[in-house]
C-alpha atoms as a PDB file:
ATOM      1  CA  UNK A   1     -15.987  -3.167  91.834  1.00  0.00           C
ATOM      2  CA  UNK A   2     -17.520  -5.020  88.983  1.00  0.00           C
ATOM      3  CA  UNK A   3     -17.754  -3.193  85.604  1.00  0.00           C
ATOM      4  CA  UNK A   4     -19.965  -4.088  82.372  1.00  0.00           C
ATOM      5  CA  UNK A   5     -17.418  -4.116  79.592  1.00  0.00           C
ATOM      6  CA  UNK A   6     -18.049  -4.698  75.946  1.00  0.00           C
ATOM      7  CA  UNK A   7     -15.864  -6.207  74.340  1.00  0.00           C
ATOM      8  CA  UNK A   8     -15.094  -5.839  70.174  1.00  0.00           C
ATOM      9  CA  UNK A   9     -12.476  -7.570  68.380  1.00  0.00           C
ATOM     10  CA  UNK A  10     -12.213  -9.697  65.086  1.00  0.00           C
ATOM     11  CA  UNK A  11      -9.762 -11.785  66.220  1.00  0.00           C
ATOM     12  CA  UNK A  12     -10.776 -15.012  68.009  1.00  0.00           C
ATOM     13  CA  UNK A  13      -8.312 -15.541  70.518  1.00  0.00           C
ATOM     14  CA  UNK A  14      -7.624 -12.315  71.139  1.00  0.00           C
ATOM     15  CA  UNK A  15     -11.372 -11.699  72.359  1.00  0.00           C
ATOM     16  CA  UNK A  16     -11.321 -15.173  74.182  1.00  0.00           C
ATOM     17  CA  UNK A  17      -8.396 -13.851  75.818  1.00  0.00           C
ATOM     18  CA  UNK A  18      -9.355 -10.439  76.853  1.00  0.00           C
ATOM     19  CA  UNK A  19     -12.446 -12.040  78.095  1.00  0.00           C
ATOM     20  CA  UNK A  20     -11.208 -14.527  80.070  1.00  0.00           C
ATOM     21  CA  UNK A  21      -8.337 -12.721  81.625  1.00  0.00           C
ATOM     22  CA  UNK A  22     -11.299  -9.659  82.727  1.00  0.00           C
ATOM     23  CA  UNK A  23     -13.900 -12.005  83.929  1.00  0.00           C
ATOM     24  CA  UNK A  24     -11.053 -13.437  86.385  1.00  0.00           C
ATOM     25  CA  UNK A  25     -10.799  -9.813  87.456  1.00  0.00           C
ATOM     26  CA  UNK A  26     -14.356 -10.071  88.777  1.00  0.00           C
ATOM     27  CA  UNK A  27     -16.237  -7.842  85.389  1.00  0.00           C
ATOM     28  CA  UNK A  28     -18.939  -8.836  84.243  1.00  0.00           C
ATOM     29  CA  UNK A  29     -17.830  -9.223  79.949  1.00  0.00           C
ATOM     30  CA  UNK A  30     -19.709  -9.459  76.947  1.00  0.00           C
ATOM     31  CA  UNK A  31     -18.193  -9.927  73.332  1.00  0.00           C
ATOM     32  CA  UNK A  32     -18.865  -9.241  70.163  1.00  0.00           C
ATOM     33  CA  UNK A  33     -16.964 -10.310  66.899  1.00  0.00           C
ATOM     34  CA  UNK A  34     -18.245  -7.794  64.607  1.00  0.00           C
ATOM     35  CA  UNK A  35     -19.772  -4.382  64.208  1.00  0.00           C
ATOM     36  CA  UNK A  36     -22.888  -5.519  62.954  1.00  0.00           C
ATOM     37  CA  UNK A  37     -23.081  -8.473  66.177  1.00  0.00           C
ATOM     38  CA  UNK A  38     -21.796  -5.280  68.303  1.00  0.00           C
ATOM     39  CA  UNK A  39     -25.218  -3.450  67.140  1.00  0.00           C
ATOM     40  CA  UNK A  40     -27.195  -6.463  67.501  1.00  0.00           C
ATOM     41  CA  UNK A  41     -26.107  -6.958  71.350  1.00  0.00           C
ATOM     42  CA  UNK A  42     -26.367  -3.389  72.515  1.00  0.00           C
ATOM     43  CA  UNK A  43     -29.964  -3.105  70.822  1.00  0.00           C
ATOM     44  CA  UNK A  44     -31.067  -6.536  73.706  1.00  0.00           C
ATOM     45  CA  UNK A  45     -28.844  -5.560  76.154  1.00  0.00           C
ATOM     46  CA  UNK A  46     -30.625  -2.884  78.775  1.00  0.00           C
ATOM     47  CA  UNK A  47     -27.814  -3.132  81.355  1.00  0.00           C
ATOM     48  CA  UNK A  48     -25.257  -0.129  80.637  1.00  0.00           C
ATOM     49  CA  UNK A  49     -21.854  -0.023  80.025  1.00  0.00           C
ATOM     50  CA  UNK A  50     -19.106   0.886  82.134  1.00  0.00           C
ATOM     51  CA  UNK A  51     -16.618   0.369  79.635  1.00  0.00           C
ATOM     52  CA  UNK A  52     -16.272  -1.100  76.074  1.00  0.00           C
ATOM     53  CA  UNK A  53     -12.911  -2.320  74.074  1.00  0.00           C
ATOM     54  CA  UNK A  54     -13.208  -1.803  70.653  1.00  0.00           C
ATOM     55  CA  UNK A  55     -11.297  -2.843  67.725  1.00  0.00           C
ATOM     56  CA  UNK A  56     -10.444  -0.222  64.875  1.00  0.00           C
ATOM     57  CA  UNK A  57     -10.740  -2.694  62.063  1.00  0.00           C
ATOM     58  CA  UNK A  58     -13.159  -5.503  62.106  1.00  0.00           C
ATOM     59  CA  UNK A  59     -13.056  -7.094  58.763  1.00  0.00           C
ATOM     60  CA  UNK A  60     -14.513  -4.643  56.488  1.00  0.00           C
ATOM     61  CA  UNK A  61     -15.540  -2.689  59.279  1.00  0.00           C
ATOM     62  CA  UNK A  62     -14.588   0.337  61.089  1.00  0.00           C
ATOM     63  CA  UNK A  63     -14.475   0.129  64.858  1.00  0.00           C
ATOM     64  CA  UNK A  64     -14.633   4.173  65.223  1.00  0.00           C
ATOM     65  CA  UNK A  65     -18.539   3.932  63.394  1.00  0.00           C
ATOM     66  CA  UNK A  66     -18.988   2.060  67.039  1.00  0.00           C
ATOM     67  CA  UNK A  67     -18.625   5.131  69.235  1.00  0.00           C
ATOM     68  CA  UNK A  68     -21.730   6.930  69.368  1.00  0.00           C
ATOM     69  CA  UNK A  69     -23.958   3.946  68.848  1.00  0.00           C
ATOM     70  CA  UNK A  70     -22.215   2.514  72.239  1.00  0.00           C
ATOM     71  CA  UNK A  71     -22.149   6.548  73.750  1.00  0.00           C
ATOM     72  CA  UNK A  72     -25.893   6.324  72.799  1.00  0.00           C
ATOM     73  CA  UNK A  73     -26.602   2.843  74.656  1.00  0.00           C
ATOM     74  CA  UNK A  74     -23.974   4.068  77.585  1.00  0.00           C
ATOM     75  CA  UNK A  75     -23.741   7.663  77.782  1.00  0.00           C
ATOM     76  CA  UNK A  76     -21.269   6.995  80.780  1.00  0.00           C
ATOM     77  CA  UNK A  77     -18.895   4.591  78.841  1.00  0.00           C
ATOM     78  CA  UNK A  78     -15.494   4.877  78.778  1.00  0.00           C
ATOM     79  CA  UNK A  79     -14.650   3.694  75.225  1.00  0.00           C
ATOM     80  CA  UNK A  80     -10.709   2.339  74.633  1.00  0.00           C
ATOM     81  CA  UNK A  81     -10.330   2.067  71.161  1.00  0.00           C
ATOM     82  CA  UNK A  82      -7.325  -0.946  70.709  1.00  0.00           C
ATOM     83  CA  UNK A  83      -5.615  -1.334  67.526  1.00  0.00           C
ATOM     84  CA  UNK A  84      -2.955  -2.644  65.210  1.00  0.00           C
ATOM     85  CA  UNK A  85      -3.044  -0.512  62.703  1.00  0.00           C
ATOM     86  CA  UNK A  86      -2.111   2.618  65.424  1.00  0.00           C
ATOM     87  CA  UNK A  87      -1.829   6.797  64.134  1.00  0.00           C
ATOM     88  CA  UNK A  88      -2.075   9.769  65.040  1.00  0.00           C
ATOM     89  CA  UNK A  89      -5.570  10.754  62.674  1.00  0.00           C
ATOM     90  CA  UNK A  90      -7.139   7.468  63.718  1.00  0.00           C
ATOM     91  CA  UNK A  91      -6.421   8.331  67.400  1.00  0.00           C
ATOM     92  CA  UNK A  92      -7.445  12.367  66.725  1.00  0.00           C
ATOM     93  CA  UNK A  93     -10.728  10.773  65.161  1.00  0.00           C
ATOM     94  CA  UNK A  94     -11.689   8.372  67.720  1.00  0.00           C
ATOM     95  CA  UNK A  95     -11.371  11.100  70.718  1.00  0.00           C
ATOM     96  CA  UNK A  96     -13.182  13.403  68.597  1.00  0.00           C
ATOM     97  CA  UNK A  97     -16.266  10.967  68.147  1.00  0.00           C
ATOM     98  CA  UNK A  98     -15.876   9.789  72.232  1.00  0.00           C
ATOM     99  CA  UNK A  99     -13.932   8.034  72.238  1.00  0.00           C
ATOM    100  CA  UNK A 100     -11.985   8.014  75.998  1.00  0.00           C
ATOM    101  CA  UNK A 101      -8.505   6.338  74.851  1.00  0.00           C
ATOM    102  CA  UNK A 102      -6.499   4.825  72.343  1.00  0.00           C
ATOM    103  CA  UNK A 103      -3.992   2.186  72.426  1.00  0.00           C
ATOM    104  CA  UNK A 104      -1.993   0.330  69.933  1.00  0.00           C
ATOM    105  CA  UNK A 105      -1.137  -3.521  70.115  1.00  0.00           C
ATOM    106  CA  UNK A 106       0.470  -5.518  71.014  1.00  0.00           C
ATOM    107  CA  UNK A 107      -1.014  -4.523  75.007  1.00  0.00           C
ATOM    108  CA  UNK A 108      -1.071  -6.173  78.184  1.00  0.00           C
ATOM    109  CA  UNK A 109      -4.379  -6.487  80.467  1.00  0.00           C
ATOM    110  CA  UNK A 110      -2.525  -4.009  82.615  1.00  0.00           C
ATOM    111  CA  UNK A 111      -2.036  -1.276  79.907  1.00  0.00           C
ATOM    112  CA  UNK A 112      -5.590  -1.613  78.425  1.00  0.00           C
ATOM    113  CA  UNK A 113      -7.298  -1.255  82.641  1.00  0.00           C
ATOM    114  CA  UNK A 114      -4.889   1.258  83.027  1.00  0.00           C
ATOM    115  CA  UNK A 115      -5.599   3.187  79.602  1.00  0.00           C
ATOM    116  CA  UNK A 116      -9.407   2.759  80.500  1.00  0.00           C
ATOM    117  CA  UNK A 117      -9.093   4.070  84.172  1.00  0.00           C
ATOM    118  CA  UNK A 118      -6.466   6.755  83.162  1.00  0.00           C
ATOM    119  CA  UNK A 119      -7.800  10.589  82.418  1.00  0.00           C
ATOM    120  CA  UNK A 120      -6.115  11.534  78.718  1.00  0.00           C
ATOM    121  CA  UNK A 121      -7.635  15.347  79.213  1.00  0.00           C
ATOM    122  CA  UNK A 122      -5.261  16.046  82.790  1.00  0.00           C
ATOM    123  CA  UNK A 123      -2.428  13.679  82.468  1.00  0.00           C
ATOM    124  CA  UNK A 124       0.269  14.461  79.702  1.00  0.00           C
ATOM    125  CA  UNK A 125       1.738  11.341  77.844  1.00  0.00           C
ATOM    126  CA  UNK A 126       5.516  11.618  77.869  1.00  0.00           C
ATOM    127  CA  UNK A 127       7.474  12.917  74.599  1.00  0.00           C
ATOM    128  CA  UNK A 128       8.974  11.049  72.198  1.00  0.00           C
ATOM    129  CA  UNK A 129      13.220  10.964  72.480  1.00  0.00           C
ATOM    130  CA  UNK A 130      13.641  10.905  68.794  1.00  0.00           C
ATOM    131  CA  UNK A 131      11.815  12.579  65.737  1.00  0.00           C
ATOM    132  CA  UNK A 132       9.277   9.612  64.373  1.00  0.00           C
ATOM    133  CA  UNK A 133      10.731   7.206  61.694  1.00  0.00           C
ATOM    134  CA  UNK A 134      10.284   8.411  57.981  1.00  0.00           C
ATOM    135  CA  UNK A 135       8.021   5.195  57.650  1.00  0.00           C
ATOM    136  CA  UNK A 136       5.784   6.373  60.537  1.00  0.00           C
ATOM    137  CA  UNK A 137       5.282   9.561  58.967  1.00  0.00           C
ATOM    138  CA  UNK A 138       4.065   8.407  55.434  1.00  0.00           C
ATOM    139  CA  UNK A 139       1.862   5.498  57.545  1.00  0.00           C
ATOM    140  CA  UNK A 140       0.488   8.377  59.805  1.00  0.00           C
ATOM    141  CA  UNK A 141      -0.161  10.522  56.393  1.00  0.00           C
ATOM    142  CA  UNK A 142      -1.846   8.102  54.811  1.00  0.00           C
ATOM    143  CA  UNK A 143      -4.078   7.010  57.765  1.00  0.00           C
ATOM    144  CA  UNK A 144      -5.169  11.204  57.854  1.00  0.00           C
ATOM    145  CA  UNK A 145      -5.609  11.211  54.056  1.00  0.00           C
ATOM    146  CA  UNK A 146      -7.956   7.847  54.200  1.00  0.00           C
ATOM    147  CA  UNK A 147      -9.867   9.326  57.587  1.00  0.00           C
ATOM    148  CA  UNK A 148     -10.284  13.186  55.466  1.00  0.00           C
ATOM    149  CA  UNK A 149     -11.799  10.772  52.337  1.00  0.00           C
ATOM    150  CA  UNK A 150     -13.954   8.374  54.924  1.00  0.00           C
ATOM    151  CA  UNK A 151     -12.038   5.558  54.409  1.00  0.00           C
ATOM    152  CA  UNK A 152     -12.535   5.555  50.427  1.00  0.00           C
ATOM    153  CA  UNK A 153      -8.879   4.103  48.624  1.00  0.00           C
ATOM    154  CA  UNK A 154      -9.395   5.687  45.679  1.00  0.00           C
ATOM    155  CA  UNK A 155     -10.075   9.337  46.420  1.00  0.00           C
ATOM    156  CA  UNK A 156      -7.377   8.934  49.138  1.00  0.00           C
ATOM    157  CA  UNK A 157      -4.856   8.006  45.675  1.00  0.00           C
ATOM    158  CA  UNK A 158      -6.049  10.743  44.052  1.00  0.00           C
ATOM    159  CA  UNK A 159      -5.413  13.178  46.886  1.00  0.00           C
ATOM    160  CA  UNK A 160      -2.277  11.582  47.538  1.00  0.00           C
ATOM    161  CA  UNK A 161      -1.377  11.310  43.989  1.00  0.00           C
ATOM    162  CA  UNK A 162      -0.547   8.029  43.611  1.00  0.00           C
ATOM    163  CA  UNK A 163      -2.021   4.922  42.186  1.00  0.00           C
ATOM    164  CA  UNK A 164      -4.644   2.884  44.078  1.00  0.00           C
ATOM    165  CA  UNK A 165      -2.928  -0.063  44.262  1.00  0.00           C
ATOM    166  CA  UNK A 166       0.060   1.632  45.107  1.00  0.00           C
ATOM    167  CA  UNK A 167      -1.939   2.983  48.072  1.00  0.00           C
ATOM    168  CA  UNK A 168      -3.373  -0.953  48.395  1.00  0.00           C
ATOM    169  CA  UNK A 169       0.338  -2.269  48.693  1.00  0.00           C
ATOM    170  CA  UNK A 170       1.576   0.509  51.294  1.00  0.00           C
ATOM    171  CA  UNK A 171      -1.650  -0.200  53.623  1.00  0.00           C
ATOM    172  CA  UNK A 172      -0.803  -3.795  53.740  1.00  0.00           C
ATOM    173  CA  UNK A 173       2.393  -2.792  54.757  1.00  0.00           C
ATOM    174  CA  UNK A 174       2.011  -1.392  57.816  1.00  0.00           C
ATOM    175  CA  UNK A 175       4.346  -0.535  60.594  1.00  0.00           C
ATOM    176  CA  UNK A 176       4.661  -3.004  63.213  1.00  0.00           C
ATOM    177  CA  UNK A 177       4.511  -2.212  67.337  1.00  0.00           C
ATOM    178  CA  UNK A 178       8.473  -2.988  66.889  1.00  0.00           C
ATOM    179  CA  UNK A 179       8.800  -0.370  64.096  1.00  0.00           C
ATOM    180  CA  UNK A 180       7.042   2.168  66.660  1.00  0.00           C
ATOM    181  CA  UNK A 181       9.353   0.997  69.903  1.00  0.00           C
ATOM    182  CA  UNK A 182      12.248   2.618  67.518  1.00  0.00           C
ATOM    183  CA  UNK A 183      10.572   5.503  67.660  1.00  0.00           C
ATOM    184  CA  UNK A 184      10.496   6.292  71.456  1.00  0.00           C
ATOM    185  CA  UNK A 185      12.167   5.991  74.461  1.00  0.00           C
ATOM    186  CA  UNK A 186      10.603   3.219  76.445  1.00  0.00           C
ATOM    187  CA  UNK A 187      12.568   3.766  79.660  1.00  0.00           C
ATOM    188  CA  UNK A 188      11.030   7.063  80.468  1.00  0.00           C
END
């Protein structure tokens, strides 16, 4: 069956990609390469959406501010929210706004369908085999910190009590999908 799916992501070839690689799958894609381009296309586009991909970050902006205006164009949508910069608040705030999924890259086509099609409220994702890494824990502390601030560096400092660009430098540094593969069991 052929779905409408919205597609929002930053990066160029990754959006080429994920476009090309669904259309072959017989769905009917659009794109969009930034929040404000995202708004623009919903506000011509009458057709609903079955399903939209969105990015968390887009450049300065935040892909989770794309939820309801998408929920509000497609009350139906199934809304997979895909990103790098992956944590538990992020993920906790994008289900809370509507968000149907989260995944973090890197992801295959057959992850994101399958994260898309899958029910998070009945099925139960399988537990970790270790406790997370310590450098999961401060990157999933800060992510809650910046999400209870709305995104603002330097109250998230001051509640943290550290120096902006001290919070600046640790952002950049994020964890990487390999740093995360340490921290579970992928032969489950």
């Amino acid at each position: 069956m052929t779905q409408q799916i919205l597609v929002v992501e930053d990066d160029v070839a990754l959006r080429t990609q994920l476009q090309r690689v669904l259309t072959r799958r017989s769905h009917d894609v659009v794109t969009a390469a930034s929040a404000e381009s995202c708004l623009a296309l919903l506000a011509e586009r009458p057709v609903p959406l079955d399903a939209a991909i969105l990015d968390l970050n887009l450049g300065e902006d935040n892909g989770l501010d794309l939820i309801e205006p998408v929920l509000a164009h497609s009350p139906d949508c199934r809304i997979l929210m895909l990103t790098g910069y992956g944590s538990i608040p992020t993920a906790v705030a994008a289900t809370r706004r509507g968000a149907h999924n989260y995944l973090t890259k890197p992801a295959s086509l057959d992850d994101i369908l399958g994260a898309l099609s899958a029910n998070p409220g009945t099925e139960t994702p399988p537990l970790p085999s270790a406790p997370p890494s310590l450098e999961r824990l401060e990157w999933e502390h800060i992510q809650r910190v910046l999400e209870e601030h709305d995104g603002n560096i330097s109250a998230a400092a001051r509640t943290l009590g550290i120096h902006r660009r001290t919070l600046q430098r640790r952002l950049k540094k994020r964890p990487s999908a390999n740093d995360y593969d340490r921290d579970y069991d992928r032969d489950y």
